[in-house]
Protein backbone atom coordinates (compact mmCIF):
# COMPACT_ATOMS: atom_id res chain seq x y z
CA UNK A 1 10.15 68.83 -5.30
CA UNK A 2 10.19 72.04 -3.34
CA UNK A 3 12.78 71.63 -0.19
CA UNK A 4 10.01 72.66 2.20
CA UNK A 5 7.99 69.61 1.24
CA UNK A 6 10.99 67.60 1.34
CA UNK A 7 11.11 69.17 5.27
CA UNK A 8 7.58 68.39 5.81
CA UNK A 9 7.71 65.00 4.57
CA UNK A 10 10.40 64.31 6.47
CA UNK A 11 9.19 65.59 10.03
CA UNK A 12 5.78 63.77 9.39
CA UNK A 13 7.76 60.63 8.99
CA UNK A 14 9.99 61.09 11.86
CA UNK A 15 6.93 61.64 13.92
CA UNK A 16 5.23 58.41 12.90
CA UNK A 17 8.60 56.78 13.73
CA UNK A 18 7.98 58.65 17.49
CA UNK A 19 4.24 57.35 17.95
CA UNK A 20 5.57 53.81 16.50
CA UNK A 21 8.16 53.42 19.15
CA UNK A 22 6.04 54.47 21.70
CA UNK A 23 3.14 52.57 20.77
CA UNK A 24 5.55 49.73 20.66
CA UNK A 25 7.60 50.54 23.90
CA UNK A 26 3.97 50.54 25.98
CA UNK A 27 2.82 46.57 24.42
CA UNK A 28 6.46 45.41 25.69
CA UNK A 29 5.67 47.09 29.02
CA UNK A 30 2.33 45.35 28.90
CA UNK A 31 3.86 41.91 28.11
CA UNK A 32 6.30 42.25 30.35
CA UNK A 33 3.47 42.78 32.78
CA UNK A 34 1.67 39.95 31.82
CA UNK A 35 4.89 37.89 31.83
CA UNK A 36 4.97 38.95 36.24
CA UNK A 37 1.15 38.42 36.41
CA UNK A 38 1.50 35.18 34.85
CA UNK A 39 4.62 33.50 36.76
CA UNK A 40 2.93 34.88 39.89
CA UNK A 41 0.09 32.82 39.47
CA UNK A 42 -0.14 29.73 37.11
CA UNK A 43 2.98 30.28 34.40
CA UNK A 44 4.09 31.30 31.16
CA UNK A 45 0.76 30.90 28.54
CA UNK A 46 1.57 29.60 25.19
CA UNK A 47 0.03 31.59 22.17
CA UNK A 48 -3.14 29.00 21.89
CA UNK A 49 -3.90 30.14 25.29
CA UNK A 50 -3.33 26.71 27.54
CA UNK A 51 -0.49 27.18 30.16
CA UNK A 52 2.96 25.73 29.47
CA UNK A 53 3.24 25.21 33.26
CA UNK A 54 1.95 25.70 36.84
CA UNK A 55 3.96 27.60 39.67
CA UNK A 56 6.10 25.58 40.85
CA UNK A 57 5.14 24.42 44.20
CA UNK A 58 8.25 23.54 47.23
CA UNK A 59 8.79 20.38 48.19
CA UNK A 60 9.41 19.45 51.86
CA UNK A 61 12.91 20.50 51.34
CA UNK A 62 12.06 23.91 50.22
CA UNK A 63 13.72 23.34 46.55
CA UNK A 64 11.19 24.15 44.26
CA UNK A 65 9.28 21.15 42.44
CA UNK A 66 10.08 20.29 38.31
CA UNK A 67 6.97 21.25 36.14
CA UNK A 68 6.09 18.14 34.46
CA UNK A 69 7.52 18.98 30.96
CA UNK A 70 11.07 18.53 32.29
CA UNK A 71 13.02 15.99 31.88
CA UNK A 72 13.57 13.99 35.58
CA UNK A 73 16.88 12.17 35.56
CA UNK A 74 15.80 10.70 38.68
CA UNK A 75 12.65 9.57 38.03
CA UNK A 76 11.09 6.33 36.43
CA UNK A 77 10.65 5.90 33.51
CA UNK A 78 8.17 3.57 31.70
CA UNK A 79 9.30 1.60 28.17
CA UNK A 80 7.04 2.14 25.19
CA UNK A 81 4.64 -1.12 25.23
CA UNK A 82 6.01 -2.76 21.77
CA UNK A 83 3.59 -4.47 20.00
CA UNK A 84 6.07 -6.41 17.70
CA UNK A 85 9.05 -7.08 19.71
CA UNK A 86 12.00 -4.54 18.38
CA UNK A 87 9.75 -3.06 15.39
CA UNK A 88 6.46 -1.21 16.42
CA UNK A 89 5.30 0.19 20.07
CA UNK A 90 1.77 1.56 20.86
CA UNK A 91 1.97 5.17 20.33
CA UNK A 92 4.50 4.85 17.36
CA UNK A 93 3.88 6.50 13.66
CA UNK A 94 5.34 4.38 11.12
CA UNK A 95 5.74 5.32 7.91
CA UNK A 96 5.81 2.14 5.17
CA UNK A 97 8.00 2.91 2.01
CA UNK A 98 7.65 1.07 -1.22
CA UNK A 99 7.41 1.54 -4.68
CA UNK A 100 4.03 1.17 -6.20
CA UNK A 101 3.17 -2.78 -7.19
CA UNK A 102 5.50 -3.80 -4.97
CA UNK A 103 3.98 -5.72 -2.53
CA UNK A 104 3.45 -3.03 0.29
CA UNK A 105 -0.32 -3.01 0.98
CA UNK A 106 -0.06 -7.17 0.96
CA UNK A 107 2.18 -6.79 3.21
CA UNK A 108 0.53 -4.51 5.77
CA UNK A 109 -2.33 -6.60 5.59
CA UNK A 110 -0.38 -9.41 7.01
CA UNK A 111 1.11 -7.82 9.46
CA UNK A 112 -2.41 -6.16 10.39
CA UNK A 113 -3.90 -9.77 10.43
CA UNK A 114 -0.97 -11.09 12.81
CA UNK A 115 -1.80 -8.40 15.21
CA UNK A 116 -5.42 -9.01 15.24
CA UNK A 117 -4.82 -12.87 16.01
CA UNK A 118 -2.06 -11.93 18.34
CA UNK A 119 0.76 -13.85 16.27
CA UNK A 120 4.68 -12.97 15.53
CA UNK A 121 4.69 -11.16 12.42
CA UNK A 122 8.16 -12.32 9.95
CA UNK A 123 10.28 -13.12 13.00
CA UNK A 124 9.29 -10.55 15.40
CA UNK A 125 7.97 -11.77 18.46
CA UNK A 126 3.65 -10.42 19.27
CA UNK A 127 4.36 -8.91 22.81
CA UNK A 128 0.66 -7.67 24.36
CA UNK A 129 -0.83 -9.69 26.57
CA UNK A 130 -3.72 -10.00 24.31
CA UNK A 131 -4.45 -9.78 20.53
CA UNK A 132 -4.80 -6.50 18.92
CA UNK A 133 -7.46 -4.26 17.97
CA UNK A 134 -6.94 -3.20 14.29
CA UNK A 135 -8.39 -0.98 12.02
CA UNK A 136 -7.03 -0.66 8.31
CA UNK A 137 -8.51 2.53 6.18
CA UNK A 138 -8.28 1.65 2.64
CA UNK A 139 -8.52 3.72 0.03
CA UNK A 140 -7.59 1.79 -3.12
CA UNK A 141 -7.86 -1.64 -2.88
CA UNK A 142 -11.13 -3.32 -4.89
CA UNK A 143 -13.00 -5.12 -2.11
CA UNK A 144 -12.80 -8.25 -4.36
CA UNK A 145 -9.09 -8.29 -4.48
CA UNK A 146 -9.13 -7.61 -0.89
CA UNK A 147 -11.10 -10.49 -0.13
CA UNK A 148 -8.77 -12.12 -2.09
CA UNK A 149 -5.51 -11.39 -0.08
CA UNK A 150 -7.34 -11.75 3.05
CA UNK A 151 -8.34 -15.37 2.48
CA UNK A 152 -5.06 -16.24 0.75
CA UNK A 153 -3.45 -15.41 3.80
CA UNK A 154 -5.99 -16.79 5.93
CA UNK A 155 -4.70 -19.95 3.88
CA UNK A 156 -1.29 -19.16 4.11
CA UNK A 157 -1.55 -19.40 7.87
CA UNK A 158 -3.66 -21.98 8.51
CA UNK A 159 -6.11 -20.66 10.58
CA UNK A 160 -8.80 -22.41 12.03
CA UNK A 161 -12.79 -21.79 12.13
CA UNK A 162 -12.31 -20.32 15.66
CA UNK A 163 -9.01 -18.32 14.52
CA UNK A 164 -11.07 -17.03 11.46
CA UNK A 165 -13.78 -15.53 14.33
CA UNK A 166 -11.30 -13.81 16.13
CA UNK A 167 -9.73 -12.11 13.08
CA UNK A 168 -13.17 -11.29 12.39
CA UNK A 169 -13.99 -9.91 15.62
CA UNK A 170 -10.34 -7.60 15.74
CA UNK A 171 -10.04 -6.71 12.46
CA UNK A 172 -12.02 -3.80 10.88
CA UNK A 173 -11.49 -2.36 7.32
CA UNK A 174 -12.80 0.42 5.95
CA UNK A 175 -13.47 0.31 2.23
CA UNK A 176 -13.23 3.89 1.60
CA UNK A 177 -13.16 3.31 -2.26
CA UNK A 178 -17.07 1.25 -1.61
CA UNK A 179 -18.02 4.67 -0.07
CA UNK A 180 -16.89 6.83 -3.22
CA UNK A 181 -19.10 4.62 -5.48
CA UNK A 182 -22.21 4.67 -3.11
CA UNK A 183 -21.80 8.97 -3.23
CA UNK A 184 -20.67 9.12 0.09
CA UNK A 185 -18.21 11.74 1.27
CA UNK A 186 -14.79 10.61 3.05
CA UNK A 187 -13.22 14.10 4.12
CA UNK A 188 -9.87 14.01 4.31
CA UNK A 189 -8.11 14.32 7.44
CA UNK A 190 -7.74 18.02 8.80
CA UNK A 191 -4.47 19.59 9.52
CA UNK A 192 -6.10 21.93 11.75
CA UNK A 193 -9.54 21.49 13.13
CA UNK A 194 -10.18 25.20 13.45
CA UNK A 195 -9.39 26.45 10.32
CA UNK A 196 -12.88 26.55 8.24
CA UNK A 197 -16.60 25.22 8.68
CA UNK A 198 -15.52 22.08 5.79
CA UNK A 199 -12.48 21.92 8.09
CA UNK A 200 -14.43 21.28 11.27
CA UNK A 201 -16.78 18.75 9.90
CA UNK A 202 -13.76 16.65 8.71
CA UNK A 203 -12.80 17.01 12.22
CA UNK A 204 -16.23 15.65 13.43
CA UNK A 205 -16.58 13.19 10.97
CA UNK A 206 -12.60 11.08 11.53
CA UNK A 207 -13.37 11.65 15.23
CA UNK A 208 -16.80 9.87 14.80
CA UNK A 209 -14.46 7.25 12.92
CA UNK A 210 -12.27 6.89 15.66
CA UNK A 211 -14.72 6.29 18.42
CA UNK A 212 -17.15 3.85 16.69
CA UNK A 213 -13.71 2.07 15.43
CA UNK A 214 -10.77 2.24 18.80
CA UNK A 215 -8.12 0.24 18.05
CA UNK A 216 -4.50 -0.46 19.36
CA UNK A 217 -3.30 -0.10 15.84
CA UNK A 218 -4.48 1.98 12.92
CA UNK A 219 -3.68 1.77 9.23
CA UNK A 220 -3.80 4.31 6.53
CA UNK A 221 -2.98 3.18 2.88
CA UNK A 222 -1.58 5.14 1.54
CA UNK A 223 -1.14 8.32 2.87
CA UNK A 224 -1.60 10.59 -0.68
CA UNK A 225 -5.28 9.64 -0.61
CA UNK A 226 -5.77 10.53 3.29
CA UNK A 227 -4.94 14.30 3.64
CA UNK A 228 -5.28 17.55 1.29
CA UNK A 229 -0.91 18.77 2.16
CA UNK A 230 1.32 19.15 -0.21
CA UNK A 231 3.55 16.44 0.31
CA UNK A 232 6.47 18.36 -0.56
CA UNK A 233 5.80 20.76 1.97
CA UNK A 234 7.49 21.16 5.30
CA UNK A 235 4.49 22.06 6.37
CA UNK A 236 3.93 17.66 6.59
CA UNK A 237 5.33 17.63 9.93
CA UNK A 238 2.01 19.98 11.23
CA UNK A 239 -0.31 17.23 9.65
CA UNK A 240 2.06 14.02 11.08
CA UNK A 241 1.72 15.74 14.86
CA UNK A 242 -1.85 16.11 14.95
CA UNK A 243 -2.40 12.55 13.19
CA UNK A 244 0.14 11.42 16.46
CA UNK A 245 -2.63 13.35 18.63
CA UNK A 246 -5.37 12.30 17.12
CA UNK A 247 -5.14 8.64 17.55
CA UNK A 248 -3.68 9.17 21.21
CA UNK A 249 -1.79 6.22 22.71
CA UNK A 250 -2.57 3.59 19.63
CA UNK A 251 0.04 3.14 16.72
CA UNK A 252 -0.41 4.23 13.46
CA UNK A 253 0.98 2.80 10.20
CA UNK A 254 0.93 4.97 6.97
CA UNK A 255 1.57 3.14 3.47
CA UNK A 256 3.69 5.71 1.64
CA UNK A 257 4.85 5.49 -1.98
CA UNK A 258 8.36 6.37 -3.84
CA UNK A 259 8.86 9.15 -6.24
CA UNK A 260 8.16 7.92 -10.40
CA UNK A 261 12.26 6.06 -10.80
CA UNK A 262 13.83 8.89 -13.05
CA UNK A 263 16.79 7.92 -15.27
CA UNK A 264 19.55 5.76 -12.88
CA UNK A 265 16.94 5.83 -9.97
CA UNK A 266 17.25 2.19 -9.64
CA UNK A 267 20.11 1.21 -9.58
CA UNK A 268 20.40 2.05 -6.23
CA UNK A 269 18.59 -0.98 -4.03
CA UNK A 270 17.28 -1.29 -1.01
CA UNK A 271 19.17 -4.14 -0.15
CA UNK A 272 22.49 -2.18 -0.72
CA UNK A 273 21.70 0.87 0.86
CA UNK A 274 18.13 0.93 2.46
CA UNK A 275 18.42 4.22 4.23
CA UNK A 276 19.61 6.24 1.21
CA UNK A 277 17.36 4.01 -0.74
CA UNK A 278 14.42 5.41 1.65
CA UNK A 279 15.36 9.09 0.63
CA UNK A 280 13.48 8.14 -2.08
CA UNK A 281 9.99 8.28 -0.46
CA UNK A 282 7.42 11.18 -1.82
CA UNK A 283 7.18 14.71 -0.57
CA UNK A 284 9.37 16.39 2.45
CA UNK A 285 11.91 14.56 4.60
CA UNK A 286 9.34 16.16 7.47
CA UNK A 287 7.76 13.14 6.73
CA UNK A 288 10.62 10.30 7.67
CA UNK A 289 11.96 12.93 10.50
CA UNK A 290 8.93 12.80 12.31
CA UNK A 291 7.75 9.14 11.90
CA UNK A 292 9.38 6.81 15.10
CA UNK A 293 9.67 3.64 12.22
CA UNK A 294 10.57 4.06 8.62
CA UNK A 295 10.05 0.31 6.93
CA UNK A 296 11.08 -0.22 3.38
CA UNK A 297 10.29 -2.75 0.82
CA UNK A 298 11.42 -3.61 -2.68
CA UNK A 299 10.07 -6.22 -5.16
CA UNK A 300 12.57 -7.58 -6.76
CA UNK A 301 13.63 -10.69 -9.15
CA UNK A 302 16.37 -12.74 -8.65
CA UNK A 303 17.34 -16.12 -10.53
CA UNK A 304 13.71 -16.07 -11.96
CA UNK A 305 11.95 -15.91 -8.48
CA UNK A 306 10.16 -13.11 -7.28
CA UNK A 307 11.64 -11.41 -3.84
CA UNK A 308 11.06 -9.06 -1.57
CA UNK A 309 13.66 -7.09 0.38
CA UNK A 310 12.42 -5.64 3.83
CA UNK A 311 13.94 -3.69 5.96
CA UNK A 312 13.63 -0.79 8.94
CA UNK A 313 15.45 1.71 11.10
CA UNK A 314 13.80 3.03 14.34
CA UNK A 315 14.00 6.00 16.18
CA UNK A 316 14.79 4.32 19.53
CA UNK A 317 15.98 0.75 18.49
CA UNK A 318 18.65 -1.37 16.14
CA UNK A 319 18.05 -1.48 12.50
CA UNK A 320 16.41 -3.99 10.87
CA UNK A 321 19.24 -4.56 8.25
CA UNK A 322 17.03 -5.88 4.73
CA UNK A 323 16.23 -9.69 5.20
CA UNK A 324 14.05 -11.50 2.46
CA UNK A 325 10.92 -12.31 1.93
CA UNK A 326 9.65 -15.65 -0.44
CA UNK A 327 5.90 -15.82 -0.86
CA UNK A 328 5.45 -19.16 0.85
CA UNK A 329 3.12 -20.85 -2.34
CA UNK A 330 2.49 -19.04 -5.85
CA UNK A 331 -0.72 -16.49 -4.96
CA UNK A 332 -0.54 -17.48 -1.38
CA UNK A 333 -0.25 -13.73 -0.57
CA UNK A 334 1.80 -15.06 2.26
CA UNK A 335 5.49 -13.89 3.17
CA UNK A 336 7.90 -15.93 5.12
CA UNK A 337 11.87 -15.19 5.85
CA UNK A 338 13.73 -16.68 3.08
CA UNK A 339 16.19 -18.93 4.65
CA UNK A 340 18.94 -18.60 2.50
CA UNK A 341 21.87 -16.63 4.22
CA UNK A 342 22.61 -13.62 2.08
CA UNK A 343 26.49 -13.13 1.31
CA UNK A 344 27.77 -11.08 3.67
CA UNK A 345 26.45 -13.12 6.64
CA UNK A 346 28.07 -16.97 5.04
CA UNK A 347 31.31 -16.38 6.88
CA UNK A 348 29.81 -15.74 10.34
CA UNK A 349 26.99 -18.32 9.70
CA UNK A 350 29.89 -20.98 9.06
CA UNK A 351 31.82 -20.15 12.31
CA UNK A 352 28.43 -20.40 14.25
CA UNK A 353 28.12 -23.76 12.75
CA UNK A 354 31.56 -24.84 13.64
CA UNK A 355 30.77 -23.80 17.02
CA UNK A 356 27.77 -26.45 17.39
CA UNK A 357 25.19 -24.01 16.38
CA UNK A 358 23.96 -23.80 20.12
CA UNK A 359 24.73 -21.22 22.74
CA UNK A 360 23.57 -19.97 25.79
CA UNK A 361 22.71 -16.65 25.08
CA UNK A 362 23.20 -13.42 22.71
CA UNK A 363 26.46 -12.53 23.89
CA UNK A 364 27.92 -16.15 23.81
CA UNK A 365 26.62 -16.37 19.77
CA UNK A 366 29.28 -13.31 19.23
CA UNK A 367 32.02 -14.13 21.27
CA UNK A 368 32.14 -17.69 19.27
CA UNK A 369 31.86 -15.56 15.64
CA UNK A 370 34.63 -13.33 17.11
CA UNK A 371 37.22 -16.76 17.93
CA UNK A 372 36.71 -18.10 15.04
CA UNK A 373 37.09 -14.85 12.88
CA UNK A 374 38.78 -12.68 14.30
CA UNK A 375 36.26 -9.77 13.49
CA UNK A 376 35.11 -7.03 15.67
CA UNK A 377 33.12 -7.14 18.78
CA UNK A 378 30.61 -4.54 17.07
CA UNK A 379 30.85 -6.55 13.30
CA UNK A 380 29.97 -9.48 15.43
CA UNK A 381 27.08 -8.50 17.35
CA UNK A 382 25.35 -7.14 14.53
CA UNK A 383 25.56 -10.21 12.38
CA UNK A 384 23.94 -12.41 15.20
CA UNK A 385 21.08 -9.53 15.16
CA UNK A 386 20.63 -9.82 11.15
CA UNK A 387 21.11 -13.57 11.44
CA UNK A 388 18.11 -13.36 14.28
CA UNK A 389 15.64 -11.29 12.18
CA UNK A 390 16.49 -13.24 9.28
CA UNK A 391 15.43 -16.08 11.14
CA UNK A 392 18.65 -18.04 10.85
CA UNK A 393 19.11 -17.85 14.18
CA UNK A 394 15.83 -18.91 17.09
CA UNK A 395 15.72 -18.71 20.66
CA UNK A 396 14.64 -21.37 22.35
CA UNK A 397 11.96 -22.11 25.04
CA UNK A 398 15.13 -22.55 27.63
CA UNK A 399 16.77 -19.46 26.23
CA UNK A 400 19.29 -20.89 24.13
CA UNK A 401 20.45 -19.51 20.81
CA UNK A 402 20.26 -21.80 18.03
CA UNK A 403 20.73 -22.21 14.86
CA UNK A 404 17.63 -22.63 12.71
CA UNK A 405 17.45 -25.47 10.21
């Protein structure tokens, strides 16, 4: 190449790197601009064009007042209204971990049917001041094994002719897998409703679900069937934040399955180690980061007898260490707490019983484990919380803690 075209080459370029900069220099000015047009008048606009905040008005004191995205130290504060007493809140996602076969959708059902009648589900305490309004979307189940499990537990329970109306009345289910065979389309649910025409009309058609269906608590099982993500994707968390939106103020369960065991896989249990047993769940850890409850199950058998271990760990609350389950009657479909006290828990259960097995209060229960044993304050305390969601240990109409027999 000839060194004049080298030259020419060279000051073409350099002048492209010129108009660049300036072009560039003169969109900073005018964002800069837009910056002082914008705080002068109603704030800072995020990209999708609403405003992240309004000027900030005085108060009577001249100090100017705190947009309502920031945190208040001094303000009040409302509690999350809990639906089950130290396990779900309205407004929570919950993501339900299990392995496939293992119990999980029986499970939910339960627990959806306990909400709907306003009843404790396991041990934890129903807390609104009126049953629940449920709606489970199914995907999977056959609707004459459904109707199986539903009556089973109906059984299981004991409810009445009037009880039976109620659960009627509260609980919806949507047999998703009935609409496949009749042709029907279910879309799945949108990540973003702006996206694409198909993308719009799955927008139109869940929020046409939603309204003709509100509920307090909403059930998806299981999750693979429900959107078009790849689950291993980080991109998860974009789909989990508008499925938050979407359903506003009620909470939302999601049935989600394991990875296929690989060689070793199980020989780690939940029982053992249930939050490094939960890493096991498909797809991104977006998905457990952004859900408020993870709860875990395992099916297992022990002495010839078919268990399950169940478990959770909360964004906000205690963990529910593994406690578990018996099915109450063979095919009931109905779980109870196992009472037996699992090892770890014998030595404190003894010195509760040596105590009398009654006490007036929480805090009385561990300072009696801690005399007798001489363990921790914090070892303590957390054994009268297993022993309590184990159901080994009830509180009593007056408020006493006792032991359950």
């Amino acid at each position: 190449m000839k060194s004049y075209d080298l030259g020419r080459q060279f000051t073409r370029g350099f002048s492209n790197v010129s108009q660049f900069s300036r072009n560039l220099g003169f969109r900073l000015s005018r964002f800069g601009s837009d910056l002082v047009r914008l705080s002068k008048n109603d704030g800072i606009s995020a990209g999708n064009g609403r405003l992240l905040g309004r000027r900030a008005e005085p108060t009577p004191e001249g100090n100017p007042k705190r947009p309502e995205y920031v945190f208040d130290p001094n303000a009040e504060h409302k509690a999350d209204v809990q639906i089950f007493e130290g396990l779900i809140s309205l407004g929570d996602l919950i993501v339900w971990v299990g392995r496939e076969k293992h119990r999980k959708s029986n499970l939910i059902l339960q627990c959806a049917i306990c909400a709907a009648l306003g009843r404790n589900f396991l041990n934890f305490a129903y807390t609104l001041p009126k049953a629940a309004r449920v709606v489970i979307i199914d995907y999977e189940s056959k609707a004459v094994s459904l109707q199986r499990r539903y009556e089973a537990i109906c059984k299981g329970m004991a409810l009445s002719q009037e009880a039976r109306q109620q659960l009627k009345d509260n609980l919806r289910i949507i047999d998703v897998r009935r609409s496949y065979q009749a042709g029907d389309t279910f879309p799945r649910f949108p990540a973003n409703a702006k996206t694409s025409q198909d993308t719009k009309a799955a927008d139109a058609f869940w929020t046409r679900i939603k309204e003709e269906n509100p509920a307090d608590l909403y059930v998806i099982d299981p999750m693979r069937s429900m959107h078009g993500e790849d689950e291993n994707d980080s991109r998860m968390e974009k789909l989990l934040i508008r499925l938050r939106h979407f359903f506003g103020g009620a909470a939302v369960v999601i049935a989600h399955h394991m990875t296929k065991a690989g060689v070793g896989q199980y020989e780690l249990h939940l029982k053992n180690e249930m939050r490094a047993w939960s890493d096991g769940a498909r797809g991104s850890g977006a998905i457990k980061a952004h859900a408020d409850v993870i709860v875990c199950q395992e099916r297992m058998i022990e002495d010839e007898a078919e268990k399950v271990y169940w478990g959770a760990f909360l964004r906000d609350g205690a963990d529910v260490e593994p406690i578990p389950l018996i099915e109450t009657e063979q095919e009931s479909f109905y779980w109870a707490v196992s009472r037996e006290v699992p090892e770890h828990l014998k030595t404190s259960h003894e010195a509760l019983k040596k105590a009398g097995g009654r006490f007036h209060g929480k805090a009385e229960a561990v300072d009696a484990i801690r005399r007798i044993n001489g363990t921790s304050r914090s070892t303590a305390y957390r054994h009268v919380t297993q022993m309590f969601n184990a159901g080994l240990l009830v509180v009593s109409e007056t408020g006493d803690w006792l032991l359950s027999t």
